[in-house]
Protein backbone atom coordinates (compact mmCIF):
# COMPACT_ATOMS: atom_id res chain seq x y z
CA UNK A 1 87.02 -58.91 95.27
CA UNK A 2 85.62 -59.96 98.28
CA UNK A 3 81.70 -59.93 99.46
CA UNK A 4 79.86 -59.32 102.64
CA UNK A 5 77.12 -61.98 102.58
CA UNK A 6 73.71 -62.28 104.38
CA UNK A 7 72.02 -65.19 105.43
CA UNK A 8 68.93 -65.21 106.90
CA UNK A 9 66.63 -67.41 108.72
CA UNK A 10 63.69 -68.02 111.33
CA UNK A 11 64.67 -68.73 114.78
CA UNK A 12 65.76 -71.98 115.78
CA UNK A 13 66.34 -72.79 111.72
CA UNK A 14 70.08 -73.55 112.65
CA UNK A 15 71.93 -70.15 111.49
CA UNK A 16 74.44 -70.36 114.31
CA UNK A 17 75.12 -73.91 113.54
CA UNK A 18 75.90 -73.15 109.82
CA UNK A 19 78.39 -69.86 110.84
CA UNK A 20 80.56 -72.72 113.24
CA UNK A 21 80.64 -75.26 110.77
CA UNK A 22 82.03 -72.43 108.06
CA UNK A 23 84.44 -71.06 110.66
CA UNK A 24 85.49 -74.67 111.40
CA UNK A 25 85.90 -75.12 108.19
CA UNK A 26 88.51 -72.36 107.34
CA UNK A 27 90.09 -72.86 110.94
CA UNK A 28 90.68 -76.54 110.01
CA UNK A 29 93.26 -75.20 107.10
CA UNK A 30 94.99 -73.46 109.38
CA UNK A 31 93.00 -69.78 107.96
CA UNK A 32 92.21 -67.60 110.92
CA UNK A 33 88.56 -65.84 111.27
CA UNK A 34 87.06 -63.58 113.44
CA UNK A 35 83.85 -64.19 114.88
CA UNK A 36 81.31 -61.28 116.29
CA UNK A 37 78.46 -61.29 118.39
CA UNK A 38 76.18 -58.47 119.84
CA UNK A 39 77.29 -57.35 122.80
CA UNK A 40 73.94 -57.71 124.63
CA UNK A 41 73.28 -61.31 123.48
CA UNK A 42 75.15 -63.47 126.19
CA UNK A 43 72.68 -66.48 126.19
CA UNK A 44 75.85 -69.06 125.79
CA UNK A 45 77.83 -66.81 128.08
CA UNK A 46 79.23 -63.33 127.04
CA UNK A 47 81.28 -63.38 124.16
CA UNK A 48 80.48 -66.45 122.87
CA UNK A 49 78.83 -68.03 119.92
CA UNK A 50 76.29 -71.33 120.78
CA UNK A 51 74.64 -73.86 118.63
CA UNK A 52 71.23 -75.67 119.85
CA UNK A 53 73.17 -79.10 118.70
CA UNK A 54 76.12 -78.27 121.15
CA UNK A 55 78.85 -76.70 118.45
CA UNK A 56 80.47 -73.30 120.40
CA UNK A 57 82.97 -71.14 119.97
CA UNK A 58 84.23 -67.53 121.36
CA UNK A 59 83.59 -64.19 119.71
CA UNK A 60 84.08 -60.99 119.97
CA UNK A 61 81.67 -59.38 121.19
CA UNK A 62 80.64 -55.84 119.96
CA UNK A 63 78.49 -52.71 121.05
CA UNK A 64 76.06 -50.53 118.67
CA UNK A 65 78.89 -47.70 118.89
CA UNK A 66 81.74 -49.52 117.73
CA UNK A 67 83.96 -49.34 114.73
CA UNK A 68 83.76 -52.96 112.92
CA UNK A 69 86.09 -51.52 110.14
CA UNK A 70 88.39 -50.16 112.82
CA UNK A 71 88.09 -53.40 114.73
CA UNK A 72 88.96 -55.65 111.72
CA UNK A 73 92.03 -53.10 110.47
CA UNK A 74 93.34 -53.71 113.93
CA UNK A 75 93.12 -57.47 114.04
CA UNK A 76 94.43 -58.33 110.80
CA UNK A 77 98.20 -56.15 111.64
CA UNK A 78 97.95 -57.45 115.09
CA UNK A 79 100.82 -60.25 114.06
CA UNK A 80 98.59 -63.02 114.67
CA UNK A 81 98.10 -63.49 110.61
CA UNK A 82 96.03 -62.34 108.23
CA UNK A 83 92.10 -62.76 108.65
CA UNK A 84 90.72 -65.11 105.75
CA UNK A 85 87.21 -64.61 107.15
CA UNK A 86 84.77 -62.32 109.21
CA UNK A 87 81.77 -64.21 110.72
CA UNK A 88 78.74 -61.91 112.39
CA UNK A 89 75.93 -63.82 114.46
CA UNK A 90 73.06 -62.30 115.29
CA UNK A 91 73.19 -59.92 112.62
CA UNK A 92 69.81 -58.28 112.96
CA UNK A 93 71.42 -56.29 115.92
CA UNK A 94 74.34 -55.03 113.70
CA UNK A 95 73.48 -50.59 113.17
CA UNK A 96 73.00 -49.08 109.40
CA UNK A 97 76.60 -47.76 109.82
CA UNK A 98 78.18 -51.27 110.70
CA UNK A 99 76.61 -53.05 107.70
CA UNK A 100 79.14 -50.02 106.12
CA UNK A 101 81.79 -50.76 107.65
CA UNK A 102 81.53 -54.56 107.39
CA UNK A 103 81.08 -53.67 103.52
CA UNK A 104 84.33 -51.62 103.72
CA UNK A 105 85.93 -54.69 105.04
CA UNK A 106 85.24 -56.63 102.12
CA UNK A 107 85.34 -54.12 99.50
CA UNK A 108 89.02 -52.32 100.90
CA UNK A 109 90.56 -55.33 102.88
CA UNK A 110 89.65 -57.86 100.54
CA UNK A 111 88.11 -59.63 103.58
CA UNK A 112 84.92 -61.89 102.99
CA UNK A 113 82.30 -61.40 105.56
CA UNK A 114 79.56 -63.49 106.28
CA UNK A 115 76.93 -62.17 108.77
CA UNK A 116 73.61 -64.56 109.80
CA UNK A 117 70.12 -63.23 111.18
CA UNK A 118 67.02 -63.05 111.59
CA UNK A 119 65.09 -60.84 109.00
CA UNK A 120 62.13 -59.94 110.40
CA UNK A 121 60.77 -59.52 114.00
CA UNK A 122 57.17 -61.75 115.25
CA UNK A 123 55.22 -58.46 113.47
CA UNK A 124 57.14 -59.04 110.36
CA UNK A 125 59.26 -55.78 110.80
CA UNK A 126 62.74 -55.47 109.46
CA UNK A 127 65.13 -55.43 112.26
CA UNK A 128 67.35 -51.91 111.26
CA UNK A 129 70.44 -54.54 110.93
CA UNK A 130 68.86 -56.94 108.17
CA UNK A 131 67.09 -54.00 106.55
CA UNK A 132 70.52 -52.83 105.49
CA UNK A 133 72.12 -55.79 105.02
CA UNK A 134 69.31 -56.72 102.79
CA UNK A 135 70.39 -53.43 100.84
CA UNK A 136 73.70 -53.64 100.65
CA UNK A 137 75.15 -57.06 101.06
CA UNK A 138 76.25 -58.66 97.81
CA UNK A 139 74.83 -61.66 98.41
């Protein structure tokens, strides 16, 4: 059974450096993943995923009213292969109802999901994203 992970950090603690070296790391053995980033977060360009150390990559990027679930489905019968691996940056952004459906990935496809953020805003609020990913994520 697969898990939908969360890994959190404070800013500039290297999250998005540790999400590219795990995608590189399936990508190398020839697995194919699936990386998403908020929509609104285009500081490396839209669409794309940046490390401070120079390590990028391009993602998918997604709104606060899509479908993950129904976004994932899709890509894995696209042809292209099957997904080994679904990587979320930025997590914190992610809605109550995506943490769902990126649990529905990994609990009905059998797809492993690993999603990095921050936990907590400067004031030490729970971004709505983390707060249920610190619920309902396995690990």
């Amino acid at each position: 059974m697969s898990k939908l992970y969360f890994s959190y950090a404070t800013m500039n603690a290297g999250k998005s450096t540790l999400l590219l070296q795990a995608a590189y790391n399936y990508q190398e053995r020839g697995m194919r993943v699936v990386m998403l980033i908020a929509a609104f977060d285009d500081r490396a360009g839209q669409g794309r995923i940046a490390s401070r150390i120079g390590l990028e990559s391009e993602a998918i990027p997604f709104r606060a009213e899509d479908d993950l679930h129904g976004l994932i489905e899709r890509l894995n019968g696209d042809g292209s292969g099957e997904i080994a691996c679904v990587f979320v940056d930025e997590a914190q952004f992610l809605g109550e109802d995506q943490v769902w459906q990126l649990a529905r990935v990994a609990d009905r496809l059998g797809i492993p999901v690993m999603a990095y953020g921050l936990r907590t805003d400067l004031q030490g609020k729970l971004f709505p994203g983390s707060m249920a990913l610190l619920a309902i994520a396995d690990e």
